[in-house]
Protein backbone atom coordinates (compact mmCIF):
# COMPACT_ATOMS: atom_id res chain seq x y z
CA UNK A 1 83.06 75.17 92.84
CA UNK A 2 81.20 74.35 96.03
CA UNK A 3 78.29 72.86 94.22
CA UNK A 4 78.43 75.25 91.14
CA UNK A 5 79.75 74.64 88.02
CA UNK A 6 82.17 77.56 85.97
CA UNK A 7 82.40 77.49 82.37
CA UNK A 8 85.54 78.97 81.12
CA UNK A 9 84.93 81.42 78.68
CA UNK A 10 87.37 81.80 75.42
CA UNK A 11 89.80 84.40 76.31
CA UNK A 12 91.20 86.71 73.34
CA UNK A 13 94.89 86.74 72.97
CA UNK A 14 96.86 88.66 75.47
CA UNK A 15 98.11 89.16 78.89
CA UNK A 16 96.03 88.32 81.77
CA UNK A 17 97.16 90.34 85.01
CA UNK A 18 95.12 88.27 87.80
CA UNK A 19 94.88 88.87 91.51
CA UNK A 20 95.03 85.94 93.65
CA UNK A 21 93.95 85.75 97.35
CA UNK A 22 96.48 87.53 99.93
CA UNK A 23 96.00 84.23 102.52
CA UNK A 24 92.23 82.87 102.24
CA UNK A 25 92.02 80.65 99.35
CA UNK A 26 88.29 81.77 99.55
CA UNK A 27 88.99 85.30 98.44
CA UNK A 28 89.45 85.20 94.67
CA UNK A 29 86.72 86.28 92.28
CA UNK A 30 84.58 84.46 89.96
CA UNK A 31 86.01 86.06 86.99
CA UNK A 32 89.19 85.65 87.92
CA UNK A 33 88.91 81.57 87.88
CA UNK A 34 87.68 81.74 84.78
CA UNK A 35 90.53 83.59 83.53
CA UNK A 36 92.71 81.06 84.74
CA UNK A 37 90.69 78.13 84.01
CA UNK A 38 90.59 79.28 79.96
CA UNK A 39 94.16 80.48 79.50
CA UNK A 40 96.05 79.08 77.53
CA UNK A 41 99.23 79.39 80.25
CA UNK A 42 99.98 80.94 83.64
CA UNK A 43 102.68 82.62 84.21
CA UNK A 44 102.98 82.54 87.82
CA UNK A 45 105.59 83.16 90.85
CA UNK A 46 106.08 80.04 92.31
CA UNK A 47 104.58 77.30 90.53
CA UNK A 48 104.58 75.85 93.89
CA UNK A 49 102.25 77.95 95.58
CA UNK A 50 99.96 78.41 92.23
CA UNK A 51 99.14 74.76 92.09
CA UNK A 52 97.36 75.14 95.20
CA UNK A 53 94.73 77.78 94.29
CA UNK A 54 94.20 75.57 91.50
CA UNK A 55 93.66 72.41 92.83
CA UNK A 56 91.05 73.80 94.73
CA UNK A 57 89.22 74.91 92.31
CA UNK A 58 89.97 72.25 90.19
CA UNK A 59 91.34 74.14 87.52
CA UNK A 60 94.04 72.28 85.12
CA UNK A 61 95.40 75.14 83.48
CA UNK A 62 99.25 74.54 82.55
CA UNK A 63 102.01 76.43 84.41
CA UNK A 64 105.43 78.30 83.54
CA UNK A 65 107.38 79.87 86.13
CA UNK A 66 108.15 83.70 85.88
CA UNK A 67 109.78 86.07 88.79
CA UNK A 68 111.93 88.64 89.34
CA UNK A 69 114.99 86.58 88.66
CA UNK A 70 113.39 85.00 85.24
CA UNK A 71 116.04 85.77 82.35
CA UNK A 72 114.50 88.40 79.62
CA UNK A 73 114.07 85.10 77.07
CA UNK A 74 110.95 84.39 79.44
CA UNK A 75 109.77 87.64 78.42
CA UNK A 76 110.08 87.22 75.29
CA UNK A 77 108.67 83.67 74.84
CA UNK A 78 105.41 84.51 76.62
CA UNK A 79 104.89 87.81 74.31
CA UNK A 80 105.58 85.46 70.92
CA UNK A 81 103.01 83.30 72.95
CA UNK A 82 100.52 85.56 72.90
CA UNK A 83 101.51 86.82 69.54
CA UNK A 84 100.59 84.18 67.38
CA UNK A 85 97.14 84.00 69.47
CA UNK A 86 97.50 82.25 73.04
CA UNK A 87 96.01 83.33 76.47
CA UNK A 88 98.56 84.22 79.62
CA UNK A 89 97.66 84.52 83.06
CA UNK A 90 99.94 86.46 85.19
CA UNK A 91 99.90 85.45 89.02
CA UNK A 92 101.79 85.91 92.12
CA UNK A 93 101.78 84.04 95.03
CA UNK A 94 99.32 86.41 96.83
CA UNK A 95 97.78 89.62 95.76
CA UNK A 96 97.33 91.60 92.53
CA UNK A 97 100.72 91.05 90.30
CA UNK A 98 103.17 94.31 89.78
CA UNK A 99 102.32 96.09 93.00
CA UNK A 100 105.48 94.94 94.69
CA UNK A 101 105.71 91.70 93.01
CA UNK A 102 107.26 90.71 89.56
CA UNK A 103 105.41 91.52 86.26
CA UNK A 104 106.66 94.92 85.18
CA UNK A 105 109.09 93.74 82.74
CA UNK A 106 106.38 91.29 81.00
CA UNK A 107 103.30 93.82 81.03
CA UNK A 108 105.92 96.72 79.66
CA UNK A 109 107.09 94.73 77.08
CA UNK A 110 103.36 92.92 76.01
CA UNK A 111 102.58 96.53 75.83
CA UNK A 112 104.97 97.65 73.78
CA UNK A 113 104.78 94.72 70.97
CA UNK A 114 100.97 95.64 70.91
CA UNK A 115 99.53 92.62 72.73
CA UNK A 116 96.56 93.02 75.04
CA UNK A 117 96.57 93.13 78.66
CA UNK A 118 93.70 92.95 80.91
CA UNK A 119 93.35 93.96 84.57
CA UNK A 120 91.61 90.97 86.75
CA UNK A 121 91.28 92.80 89.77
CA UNK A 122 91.21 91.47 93.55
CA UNK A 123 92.66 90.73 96.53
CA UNK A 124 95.37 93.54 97.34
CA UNK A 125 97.27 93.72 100.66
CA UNK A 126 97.19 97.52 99.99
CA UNK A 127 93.80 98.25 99.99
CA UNK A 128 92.94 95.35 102.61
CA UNK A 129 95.21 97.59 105.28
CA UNK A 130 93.64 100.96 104.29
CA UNK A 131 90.27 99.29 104.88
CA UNK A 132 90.95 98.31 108.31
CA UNK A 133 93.24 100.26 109.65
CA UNK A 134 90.82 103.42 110.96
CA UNK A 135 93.33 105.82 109.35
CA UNK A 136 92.73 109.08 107.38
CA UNK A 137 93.67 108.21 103.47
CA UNK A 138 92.31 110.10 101.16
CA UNK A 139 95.98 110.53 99.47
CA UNK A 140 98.00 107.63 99.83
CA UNK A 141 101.52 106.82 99.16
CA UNK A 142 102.42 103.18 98.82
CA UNK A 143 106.12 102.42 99.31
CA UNK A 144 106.45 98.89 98.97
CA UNK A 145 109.47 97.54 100.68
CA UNK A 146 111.81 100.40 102.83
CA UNK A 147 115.62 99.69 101.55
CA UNK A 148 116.89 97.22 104.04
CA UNK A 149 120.02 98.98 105.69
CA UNK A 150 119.42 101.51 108.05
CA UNK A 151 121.26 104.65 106.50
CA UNK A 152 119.46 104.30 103.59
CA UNK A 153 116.08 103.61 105.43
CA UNK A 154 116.16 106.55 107.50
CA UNK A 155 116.61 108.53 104.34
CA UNK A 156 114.14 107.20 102.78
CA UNK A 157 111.55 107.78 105.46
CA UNK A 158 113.22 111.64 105.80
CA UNK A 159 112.23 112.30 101.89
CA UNK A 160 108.40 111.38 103.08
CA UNK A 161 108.61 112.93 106.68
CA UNK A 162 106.18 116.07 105.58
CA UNK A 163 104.21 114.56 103.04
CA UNK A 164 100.21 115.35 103.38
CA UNK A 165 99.99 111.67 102.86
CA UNK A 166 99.44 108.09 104.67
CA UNK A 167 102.13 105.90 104.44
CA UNK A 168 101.37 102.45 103.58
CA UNK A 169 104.63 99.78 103.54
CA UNK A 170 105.75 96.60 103.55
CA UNK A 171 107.73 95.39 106.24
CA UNK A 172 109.66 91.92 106.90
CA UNK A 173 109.27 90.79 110.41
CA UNK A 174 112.94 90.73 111.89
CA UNK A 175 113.07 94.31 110.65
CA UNK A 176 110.01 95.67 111.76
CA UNK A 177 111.39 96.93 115.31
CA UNK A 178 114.02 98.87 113.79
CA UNK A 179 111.71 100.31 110.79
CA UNK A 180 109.55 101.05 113.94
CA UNK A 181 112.00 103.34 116.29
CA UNK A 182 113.06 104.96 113.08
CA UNK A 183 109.87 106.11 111.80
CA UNK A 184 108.92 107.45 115.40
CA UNK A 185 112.14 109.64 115.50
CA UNK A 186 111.54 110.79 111.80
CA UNK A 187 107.87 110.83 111.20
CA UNK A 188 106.53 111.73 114.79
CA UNK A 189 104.25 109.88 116.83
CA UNK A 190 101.75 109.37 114.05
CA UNK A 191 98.82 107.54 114.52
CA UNK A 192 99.92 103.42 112.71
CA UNK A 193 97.84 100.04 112.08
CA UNK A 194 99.88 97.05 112.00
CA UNK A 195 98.14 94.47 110.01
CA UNK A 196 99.84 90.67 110.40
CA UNK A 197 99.05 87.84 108.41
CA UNK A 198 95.59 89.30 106.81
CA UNK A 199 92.37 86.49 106.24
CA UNK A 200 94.92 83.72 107.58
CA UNK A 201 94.17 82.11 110.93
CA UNK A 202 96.69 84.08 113.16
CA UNK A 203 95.35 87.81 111.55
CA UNK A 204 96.53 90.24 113.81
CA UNK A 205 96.00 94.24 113.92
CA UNK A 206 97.94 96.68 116.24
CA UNK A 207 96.42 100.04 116.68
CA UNK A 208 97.78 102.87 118.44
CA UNK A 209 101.17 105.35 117.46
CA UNK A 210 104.07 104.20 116.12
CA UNK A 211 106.43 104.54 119.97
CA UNK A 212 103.78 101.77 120.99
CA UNK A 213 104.71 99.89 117.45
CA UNK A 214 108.66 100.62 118.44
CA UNK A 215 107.57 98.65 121.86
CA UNK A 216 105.62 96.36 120.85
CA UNK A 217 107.11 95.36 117.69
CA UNK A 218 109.27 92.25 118.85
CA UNK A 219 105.92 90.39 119.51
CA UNK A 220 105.55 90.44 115.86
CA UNK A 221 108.26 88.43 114.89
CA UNK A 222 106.21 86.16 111.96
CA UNK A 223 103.79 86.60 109.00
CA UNK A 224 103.46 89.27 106.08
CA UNK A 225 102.79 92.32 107.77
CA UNK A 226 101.59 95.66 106.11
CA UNK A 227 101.87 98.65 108.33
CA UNK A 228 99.46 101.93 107.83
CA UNK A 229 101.24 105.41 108.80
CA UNK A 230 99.05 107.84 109.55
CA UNK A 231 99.37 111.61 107.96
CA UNK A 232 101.11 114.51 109.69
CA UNK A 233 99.13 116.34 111.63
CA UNK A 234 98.49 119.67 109.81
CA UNK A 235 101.25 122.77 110.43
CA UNK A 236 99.73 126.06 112.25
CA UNK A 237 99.44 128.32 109.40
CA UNK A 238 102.86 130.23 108.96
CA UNK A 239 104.73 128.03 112.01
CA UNK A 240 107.94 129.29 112.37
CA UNK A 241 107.69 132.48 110.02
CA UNK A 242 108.57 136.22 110.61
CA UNK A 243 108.28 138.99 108.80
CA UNK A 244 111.19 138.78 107.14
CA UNK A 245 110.67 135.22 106.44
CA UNK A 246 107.86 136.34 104.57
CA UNK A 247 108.86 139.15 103.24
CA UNK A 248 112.07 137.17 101.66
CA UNK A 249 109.43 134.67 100.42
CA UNK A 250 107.52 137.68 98.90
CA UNK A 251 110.68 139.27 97.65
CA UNK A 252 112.13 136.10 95.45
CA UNK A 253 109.13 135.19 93.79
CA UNK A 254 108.14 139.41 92.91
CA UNK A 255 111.15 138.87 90.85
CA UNK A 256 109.95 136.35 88.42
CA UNK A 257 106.18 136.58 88.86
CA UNK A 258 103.00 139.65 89.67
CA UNK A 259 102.04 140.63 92.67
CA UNK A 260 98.60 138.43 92.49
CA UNK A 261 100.77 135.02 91.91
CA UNK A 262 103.23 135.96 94.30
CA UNK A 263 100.62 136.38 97.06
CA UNK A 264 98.95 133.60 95.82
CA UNK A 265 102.03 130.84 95.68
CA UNK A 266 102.66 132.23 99.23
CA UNK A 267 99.58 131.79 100.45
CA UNK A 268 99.60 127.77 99.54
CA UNK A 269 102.92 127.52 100.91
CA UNK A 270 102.38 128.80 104.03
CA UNK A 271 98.61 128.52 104.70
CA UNK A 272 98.55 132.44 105.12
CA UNK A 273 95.28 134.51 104.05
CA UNK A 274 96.35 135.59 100.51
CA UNK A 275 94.73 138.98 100.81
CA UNK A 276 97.23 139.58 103.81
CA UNK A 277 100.06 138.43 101.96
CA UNK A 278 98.54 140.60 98.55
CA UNK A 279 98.69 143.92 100.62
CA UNK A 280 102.48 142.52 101.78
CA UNK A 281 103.81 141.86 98.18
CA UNK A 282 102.26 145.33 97.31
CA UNK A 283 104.19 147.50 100.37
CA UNK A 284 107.29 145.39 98.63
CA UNK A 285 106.62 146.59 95.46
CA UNK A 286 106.39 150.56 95.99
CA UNK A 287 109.72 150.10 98.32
């Protein structure tokens, strides 16, 4: 490899899960080309796309084709494979395999018939977005691929609309303007990072709130793109709460629970002082 040689190592038996580079063929680790140099198979997406990353490497390995369409007696060849003692890479076309990409089925049932399987971690388009896109993430929710149709879109992004969390998502390009003016009606005008075609020549980031993605987002009409949703913005504490909100709030859980965890569960649902809310639940009480 440039220069240096790599001596494949022996690999136990077992199941190989091996990130591949998400556009660079540059990005891939050392450990992971040994893997696939010293398997015994890969398994990969598109055999197509596979014999690429090898040839540049120079790495001879022999290929099977598995993806989400492979028939279950794929499965099952690959785990009496590695059963009776042979090596299998798992690969994708780009990224780490499973996260939005086929492998569950195989890894599940390796797992279950008590075969080995290794992480070879790498190149992720998931944690390449967070990385760049200047966005507050310390929780995260990944949601792969939004459903397609808009209905069921729009509910989707509804059952995440006031979760404390980032929003990270794939999105196909001729669907990205309307993913785009629906988030901005459901989520708010959050803060977003468009990331297009990561460590390939025509990279592209757009920064800025998700009306200017609703704009903008017909320039973007090519490439992989992962999008970064920034979190909601936090809620004044109590927003939109009387007294007899709270009160009723106070009231059902007094039924079930003490005063303390009353005031308490309260108190994280509504960011109120607990003490306040203690000294509430107890005027409820004596009532």
């Amino acid at each position: 490899m440039r220069g240096h040689a790599l001596t494949a190592p022996h690999l136990e038996p077992g199941l190989y899960v091996t990130a591949t580079p998400i556009g660079h063929l540059g990005d891939i680790t050392i450990r992971a080309l040994e893997v696939l140099a010293a398997a015994d198979v890969i398994a990969a997406e598109d055999t197509r796309v596979t014999r690429k990353l090898l040839s540049r490497y120079g790495i001879t390995t022999r290929l099977t084709a598995y993806h989400e369409h492979s028939h279950p007696d794929v499965d099952e060849r690959l785990v009496k494979l590695m059963a009776e003692g042979e090596a299998v890479a798992l690969v994708t076309d780009a990224g780490t395999p499973v996260v939005s990409d086929p492998g569950t089925r195989l890894v599940a049932r390796a797992a279950a018939e008590g075969v080995a399987v290794h992480p070879i971690p790498g190149a992720s388009s998931l944690t390449a977005a967070l990385s760049v896109a200047g966005i507050s993430a310390e929780a995260t929710l990944f949601l792969g691929f939004l459903p397609a149709k808009e209905k069921a879109r729009r509910d989707a992004l509804r059952r995440f609309a006031d979760l404390p969390f980032a929003l990270v998502l794939l999105e196909a390009p001729h669907r990205l303007r309307a993913f785009a003016r629906d988030a901005a009606q459901i989520l708010g005008d959050r803060p977003v990072c468009l990331c297009r075609e990561m460590t390939k020549l025509h990279e592209t980031f757009l920064r800025g709130s998700l009306a200017d993605l609703a704009d903008a987002a017909g320039e973007q009409d090519k490439g992989e793109i992962v999008v970064v949703v920034g979190p909601p913005a936090p809620k004044e504490a109590g927003a939109g709460l009387d007294e007899e909100d709270l009160d009723r709030m106070l009231a059902e859980r007094l039924g079930t629970m003490g005063v303390k965890d009353a005031a308490r569960e309260v108190a994280d649902e509504t960011g109120l002082p607990r003490r306040a809310l203690y000294q509430r639940a107890l005027s409820l009480g004596k009532e």
